[in-house]
Structures are given as structure tokens and as C-alpha cells.
Protein backbone atom coordinates (compact mmCIF):
# COMPACT_ATOMS: atom_id res chain seq x y z
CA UNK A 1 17.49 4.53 3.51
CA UNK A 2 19.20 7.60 2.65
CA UNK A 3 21.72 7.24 -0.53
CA UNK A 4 23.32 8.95 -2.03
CA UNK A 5 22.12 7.96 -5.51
CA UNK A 6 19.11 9.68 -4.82
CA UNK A 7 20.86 13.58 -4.74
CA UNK A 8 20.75 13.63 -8.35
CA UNK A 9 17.29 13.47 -8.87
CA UNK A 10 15.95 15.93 -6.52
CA UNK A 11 14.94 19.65 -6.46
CA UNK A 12 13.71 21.67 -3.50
CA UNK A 13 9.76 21.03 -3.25
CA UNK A 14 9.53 24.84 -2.15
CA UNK A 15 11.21 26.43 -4.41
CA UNK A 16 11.74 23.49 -7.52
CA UNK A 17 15.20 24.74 -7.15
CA UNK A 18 17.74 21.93 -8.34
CA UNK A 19 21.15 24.57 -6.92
CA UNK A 20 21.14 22.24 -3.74
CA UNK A 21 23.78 20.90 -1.50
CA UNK A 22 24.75 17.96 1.19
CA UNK A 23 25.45 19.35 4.73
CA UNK A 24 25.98 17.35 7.93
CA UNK A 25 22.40 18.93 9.13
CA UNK A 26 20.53 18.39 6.19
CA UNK A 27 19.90 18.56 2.49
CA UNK A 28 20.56 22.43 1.76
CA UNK A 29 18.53 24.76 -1.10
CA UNK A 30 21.06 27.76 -2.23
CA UNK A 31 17.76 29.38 -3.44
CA UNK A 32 15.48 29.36 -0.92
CA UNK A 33 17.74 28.83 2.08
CA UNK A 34 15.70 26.15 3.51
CA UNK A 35 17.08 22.93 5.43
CA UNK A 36 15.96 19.41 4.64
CA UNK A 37 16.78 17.52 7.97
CA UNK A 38 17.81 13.96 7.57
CA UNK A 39 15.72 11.48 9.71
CA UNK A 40 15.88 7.94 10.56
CA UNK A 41 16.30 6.48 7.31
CA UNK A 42 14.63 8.99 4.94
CA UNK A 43 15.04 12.91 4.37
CA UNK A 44 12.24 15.61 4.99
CA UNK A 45 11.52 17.09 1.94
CA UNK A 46 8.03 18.09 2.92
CA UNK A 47 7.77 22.14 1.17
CA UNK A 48 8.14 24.81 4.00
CA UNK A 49 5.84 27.76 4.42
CA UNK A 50 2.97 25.70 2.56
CA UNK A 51 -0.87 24.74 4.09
CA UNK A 52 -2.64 22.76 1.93
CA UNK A 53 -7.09 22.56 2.24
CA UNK A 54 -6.55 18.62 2.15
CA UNK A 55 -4.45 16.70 4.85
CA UNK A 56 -5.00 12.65 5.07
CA UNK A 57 -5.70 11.36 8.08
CA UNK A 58 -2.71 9.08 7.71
CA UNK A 59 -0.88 12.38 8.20
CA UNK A 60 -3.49 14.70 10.76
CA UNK A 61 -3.80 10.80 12.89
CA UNK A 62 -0.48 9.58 12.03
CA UNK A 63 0.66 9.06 15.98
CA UNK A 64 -2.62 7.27 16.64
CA UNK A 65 -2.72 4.76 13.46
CA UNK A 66 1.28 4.35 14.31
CA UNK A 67 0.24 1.03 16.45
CA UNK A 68 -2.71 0.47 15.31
CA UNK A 69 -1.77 -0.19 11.54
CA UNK A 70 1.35 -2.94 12.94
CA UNK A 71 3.67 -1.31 10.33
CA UNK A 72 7.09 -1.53 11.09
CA UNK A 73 7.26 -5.83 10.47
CA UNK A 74 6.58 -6.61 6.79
CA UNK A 75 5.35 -9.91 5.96
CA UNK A 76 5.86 -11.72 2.49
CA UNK A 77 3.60 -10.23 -0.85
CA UNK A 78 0.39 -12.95 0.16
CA UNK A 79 -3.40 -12.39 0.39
CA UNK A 80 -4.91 -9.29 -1.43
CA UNK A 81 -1.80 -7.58 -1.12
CA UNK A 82 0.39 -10.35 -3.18
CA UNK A 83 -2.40 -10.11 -6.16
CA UNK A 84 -1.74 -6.44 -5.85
CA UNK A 85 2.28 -6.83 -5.96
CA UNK A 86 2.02 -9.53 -8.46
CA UNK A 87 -0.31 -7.24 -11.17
CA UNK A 88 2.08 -4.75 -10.50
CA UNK A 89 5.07 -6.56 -11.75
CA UNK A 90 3.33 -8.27 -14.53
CA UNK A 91 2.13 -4.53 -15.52
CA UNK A 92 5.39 -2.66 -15.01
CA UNK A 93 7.86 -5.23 -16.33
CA UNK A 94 10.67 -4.15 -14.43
CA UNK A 95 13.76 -3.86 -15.80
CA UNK A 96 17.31 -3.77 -13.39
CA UNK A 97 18.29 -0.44 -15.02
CA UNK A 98 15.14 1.34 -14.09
CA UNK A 99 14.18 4.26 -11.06
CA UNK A 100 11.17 3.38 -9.81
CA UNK A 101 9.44 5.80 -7.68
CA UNK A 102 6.35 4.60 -5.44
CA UNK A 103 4.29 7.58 -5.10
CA UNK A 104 1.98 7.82 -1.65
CA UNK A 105 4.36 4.48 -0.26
CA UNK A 106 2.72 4.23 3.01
CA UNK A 107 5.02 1.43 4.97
CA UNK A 108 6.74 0.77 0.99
CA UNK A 109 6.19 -2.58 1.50
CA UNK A 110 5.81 -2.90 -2.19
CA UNK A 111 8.51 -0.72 -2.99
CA UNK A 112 10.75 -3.12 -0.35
CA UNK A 113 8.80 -6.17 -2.42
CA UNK A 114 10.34 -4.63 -5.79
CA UNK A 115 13.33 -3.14 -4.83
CA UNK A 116 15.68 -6.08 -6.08
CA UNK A 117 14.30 -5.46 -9.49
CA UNK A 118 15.08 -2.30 -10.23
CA UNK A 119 18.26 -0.19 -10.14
CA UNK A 120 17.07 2.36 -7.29
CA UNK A 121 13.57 2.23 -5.79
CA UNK A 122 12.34 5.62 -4.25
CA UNK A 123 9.53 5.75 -1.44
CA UNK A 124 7.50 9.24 -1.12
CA UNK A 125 4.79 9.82 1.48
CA UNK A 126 3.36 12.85 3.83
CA UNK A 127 3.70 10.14 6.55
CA UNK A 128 6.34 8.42 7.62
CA UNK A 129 4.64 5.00 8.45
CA UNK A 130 7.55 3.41 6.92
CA UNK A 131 8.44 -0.11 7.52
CA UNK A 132 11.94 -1.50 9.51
CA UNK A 133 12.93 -3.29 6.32
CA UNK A 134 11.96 0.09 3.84
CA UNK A 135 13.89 2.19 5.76
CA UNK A 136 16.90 -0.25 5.41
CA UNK A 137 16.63 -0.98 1.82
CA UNK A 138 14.63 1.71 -0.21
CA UNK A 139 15.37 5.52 -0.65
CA UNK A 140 12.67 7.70 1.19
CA UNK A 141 11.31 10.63 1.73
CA UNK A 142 8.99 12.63 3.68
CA UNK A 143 7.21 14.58 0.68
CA UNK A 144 3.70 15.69 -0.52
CA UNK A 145 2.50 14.22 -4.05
CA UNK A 146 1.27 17.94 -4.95
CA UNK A 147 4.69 19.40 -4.23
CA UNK A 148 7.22 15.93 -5.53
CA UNK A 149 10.87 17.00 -4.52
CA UNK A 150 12.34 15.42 -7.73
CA UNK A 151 13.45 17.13 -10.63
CA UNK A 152 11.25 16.41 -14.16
CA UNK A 153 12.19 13.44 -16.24
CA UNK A 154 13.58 11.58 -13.21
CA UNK A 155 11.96 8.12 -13.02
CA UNK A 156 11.57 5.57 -15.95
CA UNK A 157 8.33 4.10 -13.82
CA UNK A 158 5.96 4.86 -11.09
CA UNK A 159 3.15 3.16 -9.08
CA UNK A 160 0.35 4.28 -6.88
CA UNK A 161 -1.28 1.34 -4.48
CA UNK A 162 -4.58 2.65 -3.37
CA UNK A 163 -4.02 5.71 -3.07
CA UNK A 164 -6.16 7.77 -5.60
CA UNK A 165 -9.68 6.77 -3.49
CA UNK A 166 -8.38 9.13 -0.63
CA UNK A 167 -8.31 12.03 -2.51
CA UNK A 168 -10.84 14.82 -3.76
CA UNK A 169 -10.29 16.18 -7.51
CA UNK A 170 -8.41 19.25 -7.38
CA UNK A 171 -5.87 16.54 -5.37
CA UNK A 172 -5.87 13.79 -7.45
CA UNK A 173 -5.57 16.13 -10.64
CA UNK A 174 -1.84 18.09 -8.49
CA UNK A 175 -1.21 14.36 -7.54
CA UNK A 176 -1.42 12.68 -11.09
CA UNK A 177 0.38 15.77 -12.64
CA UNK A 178 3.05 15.82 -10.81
CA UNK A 179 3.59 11.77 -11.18
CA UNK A 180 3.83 12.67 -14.89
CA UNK A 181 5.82 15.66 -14.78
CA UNK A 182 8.73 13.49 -12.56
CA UNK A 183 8.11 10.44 -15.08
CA UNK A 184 10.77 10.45 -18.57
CA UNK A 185 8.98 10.35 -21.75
CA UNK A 186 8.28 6.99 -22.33
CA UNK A 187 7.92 6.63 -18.97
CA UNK A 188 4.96 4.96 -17.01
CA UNK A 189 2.85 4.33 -14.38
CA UNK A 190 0.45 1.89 -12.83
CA UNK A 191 -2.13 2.64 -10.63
CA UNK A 192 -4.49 0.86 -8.64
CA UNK A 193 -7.66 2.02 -6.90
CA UNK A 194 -11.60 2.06 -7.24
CA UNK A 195 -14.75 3.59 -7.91
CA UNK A 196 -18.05 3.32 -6.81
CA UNK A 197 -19.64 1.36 -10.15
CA UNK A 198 -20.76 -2.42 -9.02
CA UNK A 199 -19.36 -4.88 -10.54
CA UNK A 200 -22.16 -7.26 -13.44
CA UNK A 201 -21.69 -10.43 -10.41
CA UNK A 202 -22.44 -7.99 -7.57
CA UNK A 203 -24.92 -10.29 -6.79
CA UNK A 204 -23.35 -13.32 -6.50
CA UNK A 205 -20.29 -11.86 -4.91
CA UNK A 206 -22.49 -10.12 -2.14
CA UNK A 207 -23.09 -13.57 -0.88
CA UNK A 208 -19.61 -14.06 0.91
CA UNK A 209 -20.90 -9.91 2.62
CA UNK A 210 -24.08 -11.37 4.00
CA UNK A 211 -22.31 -14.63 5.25
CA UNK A 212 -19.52 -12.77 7.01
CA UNK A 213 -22.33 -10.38 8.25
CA UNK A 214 -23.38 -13.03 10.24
CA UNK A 215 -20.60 -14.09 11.46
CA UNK A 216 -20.08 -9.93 12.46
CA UNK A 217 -23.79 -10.56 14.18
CA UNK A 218 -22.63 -13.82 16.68
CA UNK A 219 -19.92 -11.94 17.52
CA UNK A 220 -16.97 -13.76 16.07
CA UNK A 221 -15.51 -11.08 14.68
CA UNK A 222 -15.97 -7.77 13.56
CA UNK A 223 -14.41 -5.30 10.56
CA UNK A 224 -13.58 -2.37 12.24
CA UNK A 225 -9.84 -1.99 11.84
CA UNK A 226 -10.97 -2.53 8.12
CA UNK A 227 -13.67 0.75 8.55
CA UNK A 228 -11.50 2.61 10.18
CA UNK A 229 -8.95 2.21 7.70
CA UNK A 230 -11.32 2.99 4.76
CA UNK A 231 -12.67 6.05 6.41
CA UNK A 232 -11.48 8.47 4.48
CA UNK A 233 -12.38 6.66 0.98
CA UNK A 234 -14.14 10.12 -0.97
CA UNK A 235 -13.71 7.42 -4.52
CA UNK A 236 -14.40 11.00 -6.55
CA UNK A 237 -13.38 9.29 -9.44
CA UNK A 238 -16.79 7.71 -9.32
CA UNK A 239 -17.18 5.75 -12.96
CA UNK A 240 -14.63 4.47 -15.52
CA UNK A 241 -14.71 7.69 -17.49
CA UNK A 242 -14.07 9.66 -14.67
CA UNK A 243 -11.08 7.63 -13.92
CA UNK A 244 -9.78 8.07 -17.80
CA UNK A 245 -10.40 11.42 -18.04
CA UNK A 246 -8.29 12.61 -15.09
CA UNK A 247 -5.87 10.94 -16.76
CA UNK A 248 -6.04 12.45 -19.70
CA UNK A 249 -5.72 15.61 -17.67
CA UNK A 250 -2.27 15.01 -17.02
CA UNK A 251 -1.20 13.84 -20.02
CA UNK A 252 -1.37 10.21 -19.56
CA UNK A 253 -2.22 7.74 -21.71
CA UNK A 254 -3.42 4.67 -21.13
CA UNK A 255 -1.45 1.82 -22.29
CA UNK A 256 -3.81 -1.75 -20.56
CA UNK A 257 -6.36 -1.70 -17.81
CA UNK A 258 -7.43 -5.00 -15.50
CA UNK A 259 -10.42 -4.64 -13.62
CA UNK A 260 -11.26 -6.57 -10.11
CA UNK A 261 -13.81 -8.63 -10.18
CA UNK A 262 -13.47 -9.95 -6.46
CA UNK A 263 -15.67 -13.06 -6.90
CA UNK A 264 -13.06 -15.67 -4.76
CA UNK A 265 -11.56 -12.34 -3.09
CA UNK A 266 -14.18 -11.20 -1.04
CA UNK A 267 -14.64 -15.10 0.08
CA UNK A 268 -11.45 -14.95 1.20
CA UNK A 269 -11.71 -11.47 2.51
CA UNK A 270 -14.52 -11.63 4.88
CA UNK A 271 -14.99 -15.50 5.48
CA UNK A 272 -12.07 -17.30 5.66
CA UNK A 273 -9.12 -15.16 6.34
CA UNK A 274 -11.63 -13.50 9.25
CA UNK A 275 -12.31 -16.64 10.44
CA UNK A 276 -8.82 -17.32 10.59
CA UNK A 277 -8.24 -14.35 12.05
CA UNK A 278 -10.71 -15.00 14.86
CA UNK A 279 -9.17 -18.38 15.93
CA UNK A 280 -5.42 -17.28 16.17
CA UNK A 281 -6.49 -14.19 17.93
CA UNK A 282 -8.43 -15.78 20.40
CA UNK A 283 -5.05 -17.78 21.48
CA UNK A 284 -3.79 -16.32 25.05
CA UNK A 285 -3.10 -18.25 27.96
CA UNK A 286 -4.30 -16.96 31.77
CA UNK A 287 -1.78 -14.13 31.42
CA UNK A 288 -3.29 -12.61 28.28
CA UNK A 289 -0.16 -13.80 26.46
CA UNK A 290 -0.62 -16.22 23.22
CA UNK A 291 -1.30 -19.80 23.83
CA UNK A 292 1.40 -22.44 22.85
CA UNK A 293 0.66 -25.86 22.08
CA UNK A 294 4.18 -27.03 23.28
CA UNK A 295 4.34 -27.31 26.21
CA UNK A 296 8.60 -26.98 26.11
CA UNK A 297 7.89 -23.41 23.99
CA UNK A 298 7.47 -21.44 27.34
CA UNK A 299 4.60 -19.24 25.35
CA UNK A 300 7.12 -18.71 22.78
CA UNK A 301 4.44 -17.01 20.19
CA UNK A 302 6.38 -18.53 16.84
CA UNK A 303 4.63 -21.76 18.07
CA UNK A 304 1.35 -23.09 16.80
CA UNK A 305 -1.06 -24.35 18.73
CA UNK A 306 -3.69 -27.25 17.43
CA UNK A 307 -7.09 -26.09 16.90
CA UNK A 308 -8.54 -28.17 19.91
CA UNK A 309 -6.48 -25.89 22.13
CA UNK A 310 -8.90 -22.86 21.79
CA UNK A 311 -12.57 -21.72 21.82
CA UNK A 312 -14.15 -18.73 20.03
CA UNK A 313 -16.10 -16.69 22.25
CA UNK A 314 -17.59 -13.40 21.10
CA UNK A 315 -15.59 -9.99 22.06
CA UNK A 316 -15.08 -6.26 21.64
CA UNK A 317 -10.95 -5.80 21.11
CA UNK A 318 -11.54 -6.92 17.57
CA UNK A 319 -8.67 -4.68 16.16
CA UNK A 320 -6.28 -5.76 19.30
CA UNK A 321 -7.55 -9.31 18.45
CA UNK A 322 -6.76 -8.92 14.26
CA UNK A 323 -3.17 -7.42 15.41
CA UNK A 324 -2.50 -10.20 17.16
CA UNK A 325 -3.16 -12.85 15.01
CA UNK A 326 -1.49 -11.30 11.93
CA UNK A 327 1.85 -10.98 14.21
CA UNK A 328 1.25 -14.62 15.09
CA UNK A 329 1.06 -15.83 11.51
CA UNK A 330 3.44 -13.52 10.49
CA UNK A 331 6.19 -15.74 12.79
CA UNK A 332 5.02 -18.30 10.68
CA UNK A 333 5.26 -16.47 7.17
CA UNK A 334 9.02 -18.89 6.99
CA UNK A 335 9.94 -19.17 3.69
CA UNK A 336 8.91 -23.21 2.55
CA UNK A 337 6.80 -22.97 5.49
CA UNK A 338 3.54 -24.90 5.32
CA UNK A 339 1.48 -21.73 6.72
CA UNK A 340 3.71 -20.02 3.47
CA UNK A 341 2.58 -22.20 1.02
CA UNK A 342 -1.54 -22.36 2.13
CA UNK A 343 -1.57 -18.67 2.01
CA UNK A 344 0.22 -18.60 -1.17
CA UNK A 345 -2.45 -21.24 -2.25
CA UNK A 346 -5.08 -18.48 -1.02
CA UNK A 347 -3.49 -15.39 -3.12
CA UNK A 348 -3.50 -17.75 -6.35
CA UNK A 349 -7.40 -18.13 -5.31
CA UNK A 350 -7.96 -14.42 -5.08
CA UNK A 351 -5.84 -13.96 -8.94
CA UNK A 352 -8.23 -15.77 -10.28
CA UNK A 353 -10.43 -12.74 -10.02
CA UNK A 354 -8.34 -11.06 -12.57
CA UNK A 355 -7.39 -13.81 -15.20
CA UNK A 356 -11.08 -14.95 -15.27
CA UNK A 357 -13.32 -11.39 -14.92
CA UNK A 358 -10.34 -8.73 -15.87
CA UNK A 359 -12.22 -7.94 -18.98
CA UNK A 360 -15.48 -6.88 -17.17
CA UNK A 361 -15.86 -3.46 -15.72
CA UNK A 362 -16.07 -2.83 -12.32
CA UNK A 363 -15.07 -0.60 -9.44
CA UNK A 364 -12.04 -2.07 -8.29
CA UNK A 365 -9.07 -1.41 -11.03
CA UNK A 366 -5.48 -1.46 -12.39
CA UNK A 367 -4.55 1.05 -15.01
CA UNK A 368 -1.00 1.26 -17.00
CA UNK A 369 -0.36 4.40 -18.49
CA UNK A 370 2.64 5.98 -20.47
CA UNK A 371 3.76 9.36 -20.87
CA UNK A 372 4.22 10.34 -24.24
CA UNK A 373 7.42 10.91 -25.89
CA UNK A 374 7.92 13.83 -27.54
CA UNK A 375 7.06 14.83 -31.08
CA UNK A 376 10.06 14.08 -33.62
């Protein structure tokens, strides 16, 4: 969405010019000259006549992952991504007057999941992976986190969804300064990644690994949309202190941290929600379209068919196969919908992680920092 109540806050990310001006073309910098084009549903504000040594592959692979990553169709805050949302709200305590800027958005799906809350919610990412419903209801922008196109003091919070494992140092370091350089004293931020440290029940929670391991082994399903998409972790932050300390870097302080413990999560994770996965995936009729168990639904695919309908049977297309069943439960994601409430059921499951371990140190973490106000 491109609003106009965004204008104030920006400067050019070339020049850090603020002397800028509204054309029918683009976004305009008196400075510099340059032209930020408006797009469908965000502006370009990625700096011109700049190479950078690190690109994501979100951004270098971003035409490939474009189907693959089934990003345009949001479905509700459930499942590892709901305890994610739900920390984050807790954390942040939201209030309506605040701009909230969601630094390395991806599809915003949690800036779309937040955006009621807050008086304007800003997307910012080098890709523009955005979702139908972000473009529609948040403000975005095409922009690098080393370069932010916003002028200082601009946003009373900030949050960063796993986004902090992609990076190498020097990155993270140009990525977390400029999230506190945009932030108003006072201001803060939450942030949510991992490192490599093991958590004290490794043990214990590397049983629910080894059982969907062999589930991977007969061929029922497989995790490689999940590899794929964690290709590019580098975790350089690789203990607690390293994570605190690049903080401290940029001037952030840290305010509460909650740490992952993902005892019932990783159950969920790579037993039951892949099994899951692996039944409504597995549901085509003859013509490779999704089976129906109405017989009067013509294959319509918001139907659900009763488990006696299908068969597992081992195969290859296990991303095709995971994209298919998360559309198909997606049609079912109706608000008051049984399939609504058993997943929400699930996410409460996978909480538990962090009410019952948060105080134990692990890899997996959400830190709340605050910029300081000034002196006086």
C-alpha cells in the first residue's frame, strides 16, 4: 500500500536526503536527482549506484522462490508462526498511536497480523515477496536494512522475524544500526532469531528428530522445502553473548529476553503437522486435481475429504505435495471453523515452550530492546 502518511518519514536511501518530492513517476530526491518508481503497492526505495558483498538469496533467487514459497495468500497467525506473532505482541505492547516498522518483512504477514494495532505499520524488504493482503493494507517498500530510506527518530517500535540468522557480522552490525538510528528515543525493538547453542533438553527434544527421521526414511514425507528455505542460515551470532553484544554495538539495550525451548514444538513440527501434511497432500483424484469427499463439490478443493478416502504412498514432489496441502487447509483456515480451532489448539501446544522453559537458555530466542533516551 502506498500512503501517503508514509512521505513524512522518509529520506532518500542514496543520498539520506529528506529535500524530496511526489511526482506522477515516482518519489523524487532534489539532491541527488534520483527517481523512486512506484510499484504495485509499495515504492522502490532500494539506494542507486550501490553493490553490496552480501545479497540474500531471497533477493539473487527471488523469481525462483516466488512459487515455491506460496506467498501471496496469508493464512491466520497459527502454528509456529502464531507463537511468533503472539510473543511479539505480548513483547511490543502495541499502542494505536504508534509507527511500527517491520524491518526485513518478507510477505509482512506479521506486519498485516498487527496492522490494526497500530497507527501506521511500515513493511521494508530487498524483496518484494509481499503478500495480496500486505500490499492492500500495510505501507511498503522495496529497501535494504543497511541503507533504511526513513529519516532518524521515525518509528516508536520495530520488529525483526528471523531475520538476523541470514546475515554475516559486518551485516547484522549496518542492519541493527540502522534499526536504531530510525527508532525515537525510547523507542524499541523485538527481535527474534537463533544461535547455534543446544538447548539443556536437547536430548529429550531430539526424540520427535529421530521419529520424524523415520518417517523421512519410509518415504512419507520429506523436509526439503524446509532445507531449502534454511539454506542460507550463517547463525554468526553463535552464543548468547554474541547475540548481546551486537546489540550493544548499536546502542541497544536490552529491556526482557524469552528463550525457545521447542520441547512440544518440534513434536508438532516434524511429526504431526508433517504427517498432516502428508495426508492432505496426497489428496488428488485421476486428474491430479485434489480429491473431494462430496461427491456434489465437483473437486471443489474447499471440501474435505474423510480420511478413508486416501492412502499414503511414498513420493518425490514433497515441496509440490507440502504446497498443496497448506492451500488446502488454508480454504479451511474459516474463522470458528473446526480445522481453526484444532490448529489454534496446536499453537497453544507449541506456547507452552515459552511459558514453561523461557527462563532456560537456548538457541532459539526473543529479545526486547530499547533505545535510550537522551541524557537530561
Amino acid at each position: 500500500m502506498i500512503t501517503r502518511d508514509l512521505f513524512p518519514l522518509l529520506q532518500c536511501p542514496t543520498c539520506r536526503s529528506r529535500d524530496l518530492y511526489v511526482a506522477d513517476d515516482g518519489l523524487h530526491c532534489a539532491s541527488c536527482t534520483h527517481i523512486y518508481a512506484f510499484a504495485d503497492g509499495y515504492i522502490d526505495l532500494m539506494p542507486r549506484d550501490t553493490t553490496y558483498g552480501y545479497v540474500s538469496k531471497y533477493v539473487s533467487d527471488e523469481a525462483e522462490l516466488a512459487e515455491e514459497l506460496d506467498y501471496r495468500d496469508l493464512a491466520p497467525p497459527l502454528l509456529a508462526a502464531g507463537v511468533r506473532d503472539r510473543a511479539l505482541r505480548r513483547m511490543l505492547r502495541w499502542r494505536p498511536s504508534d509507527v511500527a516498522l517491520d524491518n526485513g518483512c518478507g510477505t509482512a504477514k506479521h506486519a498485516v497480523w498487527n496492522a490494526r494495532h497500530v497507527g501506521l505499520m511500515v513493511g521494508s524488504d530487498p524483496a518484494t515477496l509481499f503478500a495480496d493482503e500486505a500490499v492492500a493494507t500495510v505501507a511498503l517498500a522495496k529497501a535494504d536494512s543497511r541503507s533504511l530510506p526513513f529519516a532518524e527518530d521515525s518509528f516508536d517500535k520495530a520488529f525483526s522475524i528471523d531475520i538476523l540468522e541470514h546475515f554475516p557480522i559486518d551485516v547484522i552490525d549496518d542492519y541493527l544500526a540502522e534499526t536504531a538510528r530510525v527508532l525515537r528515543p525510547g523507542g524499541r525493538m523485538l527481535a527474534f532469531s537463533n544461535t547455534r547453542e543446544m538447548s539443556p533438553i536437547q536430548p529429550i527434544i531430539n526424540l520427535s528428530r529421530r521419529l520424524g527421521r523415520l518417517f523421512v526414511r519410509a518415504g512419507v514425507y520429506d523436509f526439503s522445502r524446509e532445507a531449502r528455505r534454511k539454506s542460507d542460515h550463517l547463525k554468526s551470532l553463535e552464543t548468547w553473548e554474541d547475540v548481546l553484544a551486537a546489540f550493544d554495538r548499536a546502542g541497544l539495550r536490552p529491556v526482557r529476553v524469552v528463550f525457545w525451548n521447542s520441547l512440544f514444538t518440534t513434536f508438532v513440527e516434524h511429526v504431526l503437522m508433517k504427517l498432516g501434511e502428508a495426508v492432505m497432500g496426497r489428496m488428488k483424484d485421476e486428474g491430479g486435481r485434489m480429491k473431494s469427499a462430496n461427491p456434489k463439490s465437483d473437486h471443489n478443493d474447499s471440501e474435505v475429504p474423510h480420511p478413508s478416502s486416501f492412502t499414503l504412498h511414498p513420493s518425490s514432489d514433497g515441496i509440490a505435495r507440502e504446497i498443496r496441502a497448506r492451500r488446502r487447509m488454508r480454504s479451511q483456515l474459516r474463522p470458528g471453523s473446526p480445522v481453526y480451532y484444532a490448529l489454534m489448539g496446536v499453537t497453544l501446544l507449541m506456547e507452552l515452550d515459552l511459558w514453561l522453559f523461557g527462563w532456560m537458555r537456548c538457541g532459539s530466542y526473543f529479545i526486547l530492546v530499547e533505545k535510550p533516551r537522551s541524557p537530561g
